[in-house]
C-alpha atoms as a PDB file:
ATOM      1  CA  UNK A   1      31.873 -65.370  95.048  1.00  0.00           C
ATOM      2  CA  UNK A   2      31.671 -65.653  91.528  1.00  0.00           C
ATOM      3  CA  UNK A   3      28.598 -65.127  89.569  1.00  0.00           C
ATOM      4  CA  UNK A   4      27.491 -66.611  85.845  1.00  0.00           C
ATOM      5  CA  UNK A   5      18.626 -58.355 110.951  1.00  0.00           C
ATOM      6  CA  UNK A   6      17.772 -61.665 111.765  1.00  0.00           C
ATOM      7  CA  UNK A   7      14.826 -62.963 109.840  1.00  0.00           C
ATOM      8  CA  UNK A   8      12.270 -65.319 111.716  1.00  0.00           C
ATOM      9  CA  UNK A   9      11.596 -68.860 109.384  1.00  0.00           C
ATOM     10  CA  UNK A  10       8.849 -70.986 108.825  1.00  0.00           C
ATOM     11  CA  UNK A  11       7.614 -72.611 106.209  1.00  0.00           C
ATOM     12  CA  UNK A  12       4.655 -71.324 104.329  1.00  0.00           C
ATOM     13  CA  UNK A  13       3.093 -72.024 100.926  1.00  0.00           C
ATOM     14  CA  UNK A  14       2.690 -69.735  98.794  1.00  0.00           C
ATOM     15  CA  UNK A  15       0.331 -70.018  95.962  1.00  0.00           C
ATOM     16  CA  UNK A  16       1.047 -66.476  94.191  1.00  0.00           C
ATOM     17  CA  UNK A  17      -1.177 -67.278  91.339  1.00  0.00           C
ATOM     18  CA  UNK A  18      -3.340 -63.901  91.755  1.00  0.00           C
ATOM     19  CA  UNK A  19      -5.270 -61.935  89.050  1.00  0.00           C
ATOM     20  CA  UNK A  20      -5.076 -58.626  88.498  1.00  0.00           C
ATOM     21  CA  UNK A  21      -2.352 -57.887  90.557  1.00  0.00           C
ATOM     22  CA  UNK A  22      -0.258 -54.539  90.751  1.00  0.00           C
ATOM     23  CA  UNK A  23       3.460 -53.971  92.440  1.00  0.00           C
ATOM     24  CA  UNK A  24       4.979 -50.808  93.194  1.00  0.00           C
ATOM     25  CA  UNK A  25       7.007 -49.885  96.120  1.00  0.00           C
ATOM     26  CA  UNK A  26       6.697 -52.408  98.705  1.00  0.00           C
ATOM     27  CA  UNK A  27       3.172 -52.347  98.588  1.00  0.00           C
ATOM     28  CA  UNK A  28       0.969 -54.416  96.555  1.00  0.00           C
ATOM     29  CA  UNK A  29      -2.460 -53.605  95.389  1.00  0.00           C
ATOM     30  CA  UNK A  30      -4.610 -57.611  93.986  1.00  0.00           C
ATOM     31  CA  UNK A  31      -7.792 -58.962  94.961  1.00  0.00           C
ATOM     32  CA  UNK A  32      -8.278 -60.877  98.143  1.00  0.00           C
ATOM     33  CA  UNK A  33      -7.160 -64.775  97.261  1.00  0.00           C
ATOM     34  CA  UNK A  34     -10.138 -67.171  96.756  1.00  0.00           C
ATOM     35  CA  UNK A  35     -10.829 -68.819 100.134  1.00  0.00           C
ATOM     36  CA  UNK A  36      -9.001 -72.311  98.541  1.00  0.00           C
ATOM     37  CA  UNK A  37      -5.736 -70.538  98.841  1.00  0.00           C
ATOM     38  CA  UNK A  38      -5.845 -69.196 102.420  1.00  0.00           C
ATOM     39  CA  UNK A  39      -5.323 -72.866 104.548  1.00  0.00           C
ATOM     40  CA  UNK A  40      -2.053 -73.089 102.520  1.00  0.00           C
ATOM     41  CA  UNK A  41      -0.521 -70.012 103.831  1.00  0.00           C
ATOM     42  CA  UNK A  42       0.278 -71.101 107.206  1.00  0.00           C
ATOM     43  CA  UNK A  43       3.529 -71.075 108.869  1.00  0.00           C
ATOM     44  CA  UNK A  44       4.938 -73.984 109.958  1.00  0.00           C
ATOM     45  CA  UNK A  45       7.733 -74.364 112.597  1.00  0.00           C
ATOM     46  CA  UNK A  46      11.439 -74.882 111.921  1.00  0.00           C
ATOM     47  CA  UNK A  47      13.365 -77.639 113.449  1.00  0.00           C
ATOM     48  CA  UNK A  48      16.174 -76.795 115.098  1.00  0.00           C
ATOM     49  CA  UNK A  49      19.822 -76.620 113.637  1.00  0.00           C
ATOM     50  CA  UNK A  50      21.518 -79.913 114.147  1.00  0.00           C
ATOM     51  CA  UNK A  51      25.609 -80.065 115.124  1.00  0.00           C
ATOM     52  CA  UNK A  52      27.929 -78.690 112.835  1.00  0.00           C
ATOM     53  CA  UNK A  53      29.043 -82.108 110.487  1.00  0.00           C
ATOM     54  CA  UNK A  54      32.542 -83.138 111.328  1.00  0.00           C
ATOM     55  CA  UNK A  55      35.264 -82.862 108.230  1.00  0.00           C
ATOM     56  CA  UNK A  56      34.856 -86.336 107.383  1.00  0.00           C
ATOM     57  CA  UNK A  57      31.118 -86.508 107.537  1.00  0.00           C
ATOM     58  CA  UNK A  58      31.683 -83.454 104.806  1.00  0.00           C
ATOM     59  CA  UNK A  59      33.891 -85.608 103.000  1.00  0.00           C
ATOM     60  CA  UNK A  60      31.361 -87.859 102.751  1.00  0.00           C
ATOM     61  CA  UNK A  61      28.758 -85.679 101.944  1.00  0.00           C
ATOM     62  CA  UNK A  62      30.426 -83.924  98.937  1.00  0.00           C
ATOM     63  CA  UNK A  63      31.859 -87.635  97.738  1.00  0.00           C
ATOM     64  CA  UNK A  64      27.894 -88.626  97.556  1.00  0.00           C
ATOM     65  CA  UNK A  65      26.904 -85.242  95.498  1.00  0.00           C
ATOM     66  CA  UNK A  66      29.467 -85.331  93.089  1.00  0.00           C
ATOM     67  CA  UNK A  67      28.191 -88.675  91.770  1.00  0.00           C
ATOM     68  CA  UNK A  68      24.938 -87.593  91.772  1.00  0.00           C
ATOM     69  CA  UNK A  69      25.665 -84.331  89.657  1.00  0.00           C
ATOM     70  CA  UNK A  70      25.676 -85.007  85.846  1.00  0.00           C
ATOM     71  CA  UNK A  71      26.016 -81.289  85.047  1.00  0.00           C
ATOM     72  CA  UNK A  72      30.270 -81.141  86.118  1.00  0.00           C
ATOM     73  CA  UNK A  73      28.862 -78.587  88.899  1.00  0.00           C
ATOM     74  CA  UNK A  74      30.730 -80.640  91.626  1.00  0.00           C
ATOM     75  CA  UNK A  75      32.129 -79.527  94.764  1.00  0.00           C
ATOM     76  CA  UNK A  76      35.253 -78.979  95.513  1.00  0.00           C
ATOM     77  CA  UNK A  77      37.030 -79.793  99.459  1.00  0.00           C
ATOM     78  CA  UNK A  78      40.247 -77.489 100.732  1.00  0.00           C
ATOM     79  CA  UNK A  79      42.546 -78.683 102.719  1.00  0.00           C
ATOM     80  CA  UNK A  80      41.194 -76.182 105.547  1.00  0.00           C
ATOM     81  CA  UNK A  81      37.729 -78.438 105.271  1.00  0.00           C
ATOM     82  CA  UNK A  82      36.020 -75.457 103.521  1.00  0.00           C
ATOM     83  CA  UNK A  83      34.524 -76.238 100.042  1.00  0.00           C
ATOM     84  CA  UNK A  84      33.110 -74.558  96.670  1.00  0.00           C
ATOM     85  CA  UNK A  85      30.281 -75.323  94.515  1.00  0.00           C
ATOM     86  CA  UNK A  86      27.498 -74.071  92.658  1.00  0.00           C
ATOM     87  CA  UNK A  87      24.098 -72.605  92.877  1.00  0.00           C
ATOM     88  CA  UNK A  88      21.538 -71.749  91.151  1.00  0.00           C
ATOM     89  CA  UNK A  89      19.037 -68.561  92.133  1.00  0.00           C
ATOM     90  CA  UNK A  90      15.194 -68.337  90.264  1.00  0.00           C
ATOM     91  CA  UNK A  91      14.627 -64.082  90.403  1.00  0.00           C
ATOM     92  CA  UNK A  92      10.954 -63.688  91.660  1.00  0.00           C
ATOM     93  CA  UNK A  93      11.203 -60.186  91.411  1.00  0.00           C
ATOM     94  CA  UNK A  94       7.176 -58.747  90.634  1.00  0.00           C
ATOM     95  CA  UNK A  95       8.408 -55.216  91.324  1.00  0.00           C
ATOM     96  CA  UNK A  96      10.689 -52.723  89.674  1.00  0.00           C
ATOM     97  CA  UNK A  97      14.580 -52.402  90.689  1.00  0.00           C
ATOM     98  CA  UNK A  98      16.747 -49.051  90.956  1.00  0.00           C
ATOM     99  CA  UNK A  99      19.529 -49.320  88.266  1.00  0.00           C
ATOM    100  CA  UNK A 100      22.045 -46.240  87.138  1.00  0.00           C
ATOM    101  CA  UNK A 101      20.926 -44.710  83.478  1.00  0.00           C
ATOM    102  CA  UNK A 102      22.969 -44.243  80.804  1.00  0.00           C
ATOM    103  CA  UNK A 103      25.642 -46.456  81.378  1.00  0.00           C
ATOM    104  CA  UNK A 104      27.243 -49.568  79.436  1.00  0.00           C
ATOM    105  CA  UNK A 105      27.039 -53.016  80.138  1.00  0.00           C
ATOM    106  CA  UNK A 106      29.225 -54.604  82.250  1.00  0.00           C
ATOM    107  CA  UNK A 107      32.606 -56.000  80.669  1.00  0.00           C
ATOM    108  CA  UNK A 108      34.958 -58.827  81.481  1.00  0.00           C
ATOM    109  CA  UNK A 109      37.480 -56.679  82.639  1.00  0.00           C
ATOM    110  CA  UNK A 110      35.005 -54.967  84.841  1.00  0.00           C
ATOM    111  CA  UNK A 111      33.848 -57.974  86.625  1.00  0.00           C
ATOM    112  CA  UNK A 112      37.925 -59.109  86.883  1.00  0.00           C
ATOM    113  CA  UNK A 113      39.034 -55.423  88.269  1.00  0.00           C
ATOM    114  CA  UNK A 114      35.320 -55.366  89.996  1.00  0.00           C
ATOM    115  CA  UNK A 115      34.948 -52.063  88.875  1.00  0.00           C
ATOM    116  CA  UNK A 116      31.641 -50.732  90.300  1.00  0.00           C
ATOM    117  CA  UNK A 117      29.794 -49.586  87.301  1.00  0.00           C
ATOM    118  CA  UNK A 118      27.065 -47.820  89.243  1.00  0.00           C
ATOM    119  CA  UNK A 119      29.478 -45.626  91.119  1.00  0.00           C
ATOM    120  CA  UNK A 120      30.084 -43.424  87.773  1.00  0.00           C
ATOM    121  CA  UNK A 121      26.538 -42.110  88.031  1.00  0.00           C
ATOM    122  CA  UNK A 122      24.195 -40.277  90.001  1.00  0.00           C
ATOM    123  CA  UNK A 123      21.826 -41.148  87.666  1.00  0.00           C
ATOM    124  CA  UNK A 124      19.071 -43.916  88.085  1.00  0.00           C
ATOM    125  CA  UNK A 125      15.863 -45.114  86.747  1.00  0.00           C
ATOM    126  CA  UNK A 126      13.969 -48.203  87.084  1.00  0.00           C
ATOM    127  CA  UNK A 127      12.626 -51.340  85.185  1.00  0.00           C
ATOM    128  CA  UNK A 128      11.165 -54.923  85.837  1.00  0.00           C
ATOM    129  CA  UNK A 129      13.782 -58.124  85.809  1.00  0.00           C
ATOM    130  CA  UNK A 130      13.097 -61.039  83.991  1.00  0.00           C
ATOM    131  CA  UNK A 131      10.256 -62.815  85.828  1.00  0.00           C
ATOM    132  CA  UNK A 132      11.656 -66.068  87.401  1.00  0.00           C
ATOM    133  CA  UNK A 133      15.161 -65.664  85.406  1.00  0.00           C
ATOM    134  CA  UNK A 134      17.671 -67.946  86.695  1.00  0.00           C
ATOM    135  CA  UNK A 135      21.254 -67.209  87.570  1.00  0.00           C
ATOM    136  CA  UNK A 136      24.091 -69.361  88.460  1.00  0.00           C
ATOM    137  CA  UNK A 137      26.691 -68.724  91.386  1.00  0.00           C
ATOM    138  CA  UNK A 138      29.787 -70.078  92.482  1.00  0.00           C
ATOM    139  CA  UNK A 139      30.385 -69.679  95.787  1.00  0.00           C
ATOM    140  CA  UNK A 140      32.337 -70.967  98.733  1.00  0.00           C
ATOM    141  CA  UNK A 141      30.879 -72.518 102.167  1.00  0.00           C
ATOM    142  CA  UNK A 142      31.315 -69.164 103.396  1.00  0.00           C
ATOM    143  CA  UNK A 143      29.609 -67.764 101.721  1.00  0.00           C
ATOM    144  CA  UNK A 144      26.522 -66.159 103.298  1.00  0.00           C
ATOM    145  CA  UNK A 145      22.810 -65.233 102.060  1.00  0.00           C
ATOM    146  CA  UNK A 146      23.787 -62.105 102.896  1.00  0.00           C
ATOM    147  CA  UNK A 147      26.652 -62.293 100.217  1.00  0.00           C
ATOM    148  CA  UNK A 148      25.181 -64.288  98.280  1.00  0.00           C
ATOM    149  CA  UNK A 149      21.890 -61.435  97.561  1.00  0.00           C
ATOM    150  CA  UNK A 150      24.944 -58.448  97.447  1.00  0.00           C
ATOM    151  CA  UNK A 151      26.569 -60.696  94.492  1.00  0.00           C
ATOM    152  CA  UNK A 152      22.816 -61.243  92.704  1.00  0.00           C
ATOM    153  CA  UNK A 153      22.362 -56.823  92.923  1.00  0.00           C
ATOM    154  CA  UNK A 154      25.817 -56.290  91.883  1.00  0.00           C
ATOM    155  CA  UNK A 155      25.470 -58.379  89.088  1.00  0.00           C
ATOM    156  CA  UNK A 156      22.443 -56.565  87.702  1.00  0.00           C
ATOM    157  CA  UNK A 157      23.752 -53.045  88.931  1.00  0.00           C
ATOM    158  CA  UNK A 158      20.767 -53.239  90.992  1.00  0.00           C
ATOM    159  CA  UNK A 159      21.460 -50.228  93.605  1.00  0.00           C
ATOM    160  CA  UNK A 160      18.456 -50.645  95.910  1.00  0.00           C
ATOM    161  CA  UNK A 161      19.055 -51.545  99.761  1.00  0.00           C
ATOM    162  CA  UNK A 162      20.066 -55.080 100.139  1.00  0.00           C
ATOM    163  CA  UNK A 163      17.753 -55.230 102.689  1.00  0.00           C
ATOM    164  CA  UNK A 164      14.783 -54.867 100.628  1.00  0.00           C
ATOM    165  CA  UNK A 165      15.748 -58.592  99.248  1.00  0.00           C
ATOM    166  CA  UNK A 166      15.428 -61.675 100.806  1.00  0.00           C
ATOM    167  CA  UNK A 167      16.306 -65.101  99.385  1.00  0.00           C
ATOM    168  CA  UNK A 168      13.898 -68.271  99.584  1.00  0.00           C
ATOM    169  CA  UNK A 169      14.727 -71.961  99.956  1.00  0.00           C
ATOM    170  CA  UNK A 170      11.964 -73.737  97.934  1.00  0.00           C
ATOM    171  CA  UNK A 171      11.156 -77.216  98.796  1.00  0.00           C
ATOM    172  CA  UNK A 172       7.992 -79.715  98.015  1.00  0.00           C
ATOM    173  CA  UNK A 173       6.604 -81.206 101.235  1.00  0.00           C
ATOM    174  CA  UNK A 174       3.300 -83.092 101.245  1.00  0.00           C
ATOM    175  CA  UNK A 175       2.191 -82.039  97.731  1.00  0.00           C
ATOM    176  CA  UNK A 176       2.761 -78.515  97.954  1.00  0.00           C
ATOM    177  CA  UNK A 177       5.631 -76.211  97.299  1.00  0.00           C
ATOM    178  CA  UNK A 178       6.974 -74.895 100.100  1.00  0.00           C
ATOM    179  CA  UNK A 179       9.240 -71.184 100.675  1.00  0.00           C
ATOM    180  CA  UNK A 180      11.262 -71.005 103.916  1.00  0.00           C
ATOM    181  CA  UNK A 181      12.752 -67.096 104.181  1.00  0.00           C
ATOM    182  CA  UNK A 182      16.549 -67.942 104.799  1.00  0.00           C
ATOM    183  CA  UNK A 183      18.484 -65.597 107.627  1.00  0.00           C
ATOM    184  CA  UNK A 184      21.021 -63.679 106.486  1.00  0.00           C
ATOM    185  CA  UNK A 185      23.500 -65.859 108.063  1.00  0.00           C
ATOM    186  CA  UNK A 186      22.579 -68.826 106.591  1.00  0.00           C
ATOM    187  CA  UNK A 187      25.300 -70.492 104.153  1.00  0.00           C
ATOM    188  CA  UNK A 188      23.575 -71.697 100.674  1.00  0.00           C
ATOM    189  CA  UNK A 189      26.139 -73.959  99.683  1.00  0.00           C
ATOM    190  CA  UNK A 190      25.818 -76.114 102.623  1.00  0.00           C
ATOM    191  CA  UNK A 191      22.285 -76.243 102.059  1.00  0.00           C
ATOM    192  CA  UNK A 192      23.005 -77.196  98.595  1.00  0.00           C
ATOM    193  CA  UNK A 193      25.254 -80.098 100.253  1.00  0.00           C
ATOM    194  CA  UNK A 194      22.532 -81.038 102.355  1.00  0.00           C
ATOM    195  CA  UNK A 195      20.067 -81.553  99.957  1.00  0.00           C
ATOM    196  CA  UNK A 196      22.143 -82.859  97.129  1.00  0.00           C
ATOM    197  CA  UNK A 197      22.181 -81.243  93.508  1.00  0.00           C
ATOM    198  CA  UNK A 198      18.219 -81.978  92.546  1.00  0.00           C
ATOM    199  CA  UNK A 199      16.674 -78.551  92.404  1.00  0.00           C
ATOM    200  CA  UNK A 200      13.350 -80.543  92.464  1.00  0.00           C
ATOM    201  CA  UNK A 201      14.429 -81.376  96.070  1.00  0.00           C
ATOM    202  CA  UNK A 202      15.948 -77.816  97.117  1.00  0.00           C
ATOM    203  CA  UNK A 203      16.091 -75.071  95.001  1.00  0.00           C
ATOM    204  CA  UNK A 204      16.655 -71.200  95.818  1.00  0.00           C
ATOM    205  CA  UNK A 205      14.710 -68.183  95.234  1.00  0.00           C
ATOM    206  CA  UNK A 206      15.498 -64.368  95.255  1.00  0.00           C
ATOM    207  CA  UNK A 207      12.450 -62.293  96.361  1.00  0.00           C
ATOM    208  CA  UNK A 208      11.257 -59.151  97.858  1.00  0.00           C
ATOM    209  CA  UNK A 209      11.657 -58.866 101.602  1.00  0.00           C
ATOM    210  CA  UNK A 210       8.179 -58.371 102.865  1.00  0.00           C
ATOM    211  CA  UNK A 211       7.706 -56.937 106.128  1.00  0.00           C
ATOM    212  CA  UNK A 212       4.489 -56.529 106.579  1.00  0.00           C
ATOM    213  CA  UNK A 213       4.830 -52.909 106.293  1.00  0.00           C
ATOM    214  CA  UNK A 214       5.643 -49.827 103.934  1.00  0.00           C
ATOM    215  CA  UNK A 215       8.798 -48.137 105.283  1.00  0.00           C
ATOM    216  CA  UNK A 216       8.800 -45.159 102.691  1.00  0.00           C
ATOM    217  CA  UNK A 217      11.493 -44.089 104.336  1.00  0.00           C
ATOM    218  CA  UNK A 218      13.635 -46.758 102.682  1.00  0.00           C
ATOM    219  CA  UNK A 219      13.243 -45.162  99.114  1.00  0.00           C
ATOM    220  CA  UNK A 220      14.798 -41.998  97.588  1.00  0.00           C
ATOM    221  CA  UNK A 221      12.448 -39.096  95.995  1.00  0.00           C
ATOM    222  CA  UNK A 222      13.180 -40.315  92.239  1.00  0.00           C
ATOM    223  CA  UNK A 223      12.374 -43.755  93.268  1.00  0.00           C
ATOM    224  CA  UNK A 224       8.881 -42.885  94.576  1.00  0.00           C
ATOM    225  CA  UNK A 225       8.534 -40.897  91.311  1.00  0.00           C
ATOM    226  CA  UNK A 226       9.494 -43.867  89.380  1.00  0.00           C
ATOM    227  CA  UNK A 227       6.783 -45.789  91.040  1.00  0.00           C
ATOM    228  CA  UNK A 228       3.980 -43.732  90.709  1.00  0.00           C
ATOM    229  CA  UNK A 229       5.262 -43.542  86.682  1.00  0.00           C
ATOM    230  CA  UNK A 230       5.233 -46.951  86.798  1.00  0.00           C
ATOM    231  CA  UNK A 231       1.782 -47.597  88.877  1.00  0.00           C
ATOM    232  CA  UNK A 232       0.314 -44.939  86.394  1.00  0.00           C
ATOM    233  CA  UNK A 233       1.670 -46.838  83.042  1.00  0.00           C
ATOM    234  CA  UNK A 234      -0.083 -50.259  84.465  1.00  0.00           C
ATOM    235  CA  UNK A 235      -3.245 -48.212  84.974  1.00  0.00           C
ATOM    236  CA  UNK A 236      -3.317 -47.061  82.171  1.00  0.00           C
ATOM    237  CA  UNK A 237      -3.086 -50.455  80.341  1.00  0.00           C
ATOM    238  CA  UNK A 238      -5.781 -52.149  82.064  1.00  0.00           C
ATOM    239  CA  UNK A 239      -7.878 -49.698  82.000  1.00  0.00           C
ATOM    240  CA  UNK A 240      -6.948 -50.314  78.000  1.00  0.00           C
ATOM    241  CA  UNK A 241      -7.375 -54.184  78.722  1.00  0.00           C
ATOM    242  CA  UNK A 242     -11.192 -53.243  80.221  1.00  0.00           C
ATOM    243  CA  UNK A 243     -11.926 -51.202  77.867  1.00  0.00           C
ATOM    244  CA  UNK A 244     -10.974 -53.385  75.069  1.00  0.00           C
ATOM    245  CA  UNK A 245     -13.191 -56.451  76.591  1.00  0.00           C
ATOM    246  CA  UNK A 246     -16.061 -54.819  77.153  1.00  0.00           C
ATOM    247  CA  UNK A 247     -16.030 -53.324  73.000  1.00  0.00           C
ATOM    248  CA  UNK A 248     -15.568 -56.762  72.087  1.00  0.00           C
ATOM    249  CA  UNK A 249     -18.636 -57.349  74.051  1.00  0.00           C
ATOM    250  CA  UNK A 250     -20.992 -54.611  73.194  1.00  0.00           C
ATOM    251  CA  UNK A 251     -19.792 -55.787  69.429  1.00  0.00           C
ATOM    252  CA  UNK A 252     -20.664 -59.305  69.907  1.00  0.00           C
ATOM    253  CA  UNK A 253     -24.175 -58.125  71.250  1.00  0.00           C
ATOM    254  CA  UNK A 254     -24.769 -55.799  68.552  1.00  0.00           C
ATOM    255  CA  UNK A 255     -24.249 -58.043  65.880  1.00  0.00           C
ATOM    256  CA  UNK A 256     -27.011 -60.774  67.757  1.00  0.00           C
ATOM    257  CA  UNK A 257     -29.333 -57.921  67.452  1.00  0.00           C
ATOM    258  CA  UNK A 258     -28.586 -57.111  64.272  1.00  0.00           C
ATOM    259  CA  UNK A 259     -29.248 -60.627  63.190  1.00  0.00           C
ATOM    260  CA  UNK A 260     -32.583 -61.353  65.325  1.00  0.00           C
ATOM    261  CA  UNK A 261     -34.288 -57.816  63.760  1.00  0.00           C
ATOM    262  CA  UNK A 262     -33.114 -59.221  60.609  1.00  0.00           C
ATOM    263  CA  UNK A 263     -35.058 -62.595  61.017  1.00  0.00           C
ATOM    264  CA  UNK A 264     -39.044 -62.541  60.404  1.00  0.00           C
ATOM    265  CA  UNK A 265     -41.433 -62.437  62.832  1.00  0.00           C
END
């Protein structure tokens, strides 16, 4: 793959749009939803797998997508009926990522000789990705979701557990945008296929793995330090956000006063 634990599925809607929320760990701290958003998160079920497509109905298949793909992203058949292509991953990452410190970026020779960057360091600290960055793949037929989140983390030096990542299909059913959790097994490129190149109609997502419950256990000491640094530091700032507000207020109100003393009576 080149880059520029079973899960259940279902489909479910997720309508993230939350104020004051806060991310750290794997827990997150926000306000219950308004009641609007809680009929959209329901799970829907997943029909099943159909037969594997013969070699010709692949043929087929990647015949029809090339002509639809205006970007010269096409896919590309072997002889041994497995195929390449490209896709494309949105990063929906709202928490912080374990990276080695102190080291330099990544070169071309180190992605050629894939020299493994975070191996020179014991070293790490953490930081937020680019919310809902986008990065391009190629990858092979093969090529699994399992792979496909290793590639993403290598990429970014990102030296968390794999497992604490899970990537998304997105799809829009019925007005609403739709997230199906992918299993590990699954092969993105045939999805891709599948759907054909719109990312309207199919596009994937990388997020965090939620389980429903916070395995501490899965995190080193200096990454639960590095959270609480980083839970502190947004405390901090909305308490500088609330603070600000309400001055802005009480200033606003003083300067009514001011001016209905200042009118006669």
């Amino acid at each position: 793959m080149t880059v520029d634990s079973s899960m259940s599925s279902g489909y479910c809607s997720l309508d993230e749009e939350l104020e004051d929320c806060f991310f750290t760990a794997k827990t997150t701290f926000f306000r219950n939803a308004q009641s609007k958003h809680l009929s959209k998160n329901v799970c829907k079920p997943v029909e099943e797998t159909q037969r594997p497509p013969t070699l010709q109905e692949i043929k087929q298949k990647i015949d029809s997508y090339n002509t639809q793909e205006k970007n010269c992203l096409g896919m590309k058949l072997s002889e041994d009926g497995t195929y390449t292509g490209f896709i494309k991953v949105h990063l929906k990452l709202r928490r912080p990522v374990t990276v080695p410190a102190g080291i330099r970026p990544q070169s071309i020779y180190d992605a050629i000789k894939e020299v493994n960057l975070a191996a020179t360091t014991d070293k790490r600290t953490s930081f937020y990705l680019p919310l809902d960055a986008i990065k391009q793949l190629h990858i092979s037929s093969t090529t699994t979701v399992s792979e496909v989140i290793q590639g993403l983390l290598k990429k970014f030096m990102v030296v968390d557990n794999p497992q604490k990542f899970a990537l998304f299909k997105r799809i829009h059913k019925d007005g609403q945008v739709l997230f199906q959790k992918l299993s590990i097994a699954d092969r993105p490129l045939y999805l891709r296929l599948l759907a054909g190149p719109d990312t309207e109609v199919l596009s994937f997502v990388l997020k965090e793995n939620e389980t429903g419950e916070v395995e501490w256990d899965a995190f080193s000491i200096p990454e639960l330090q590095n959270f609480l640094t980083i839970l502190e530091k947004e405390e901090q700032d909305k308490i500088q956000q609330v603070q600000k507000k309400y001055d802005k207020f009480r200033q606003k109100l003083e300067e009514a006063l001011r001016e209905s003393q200042g009118k006669p009576g």
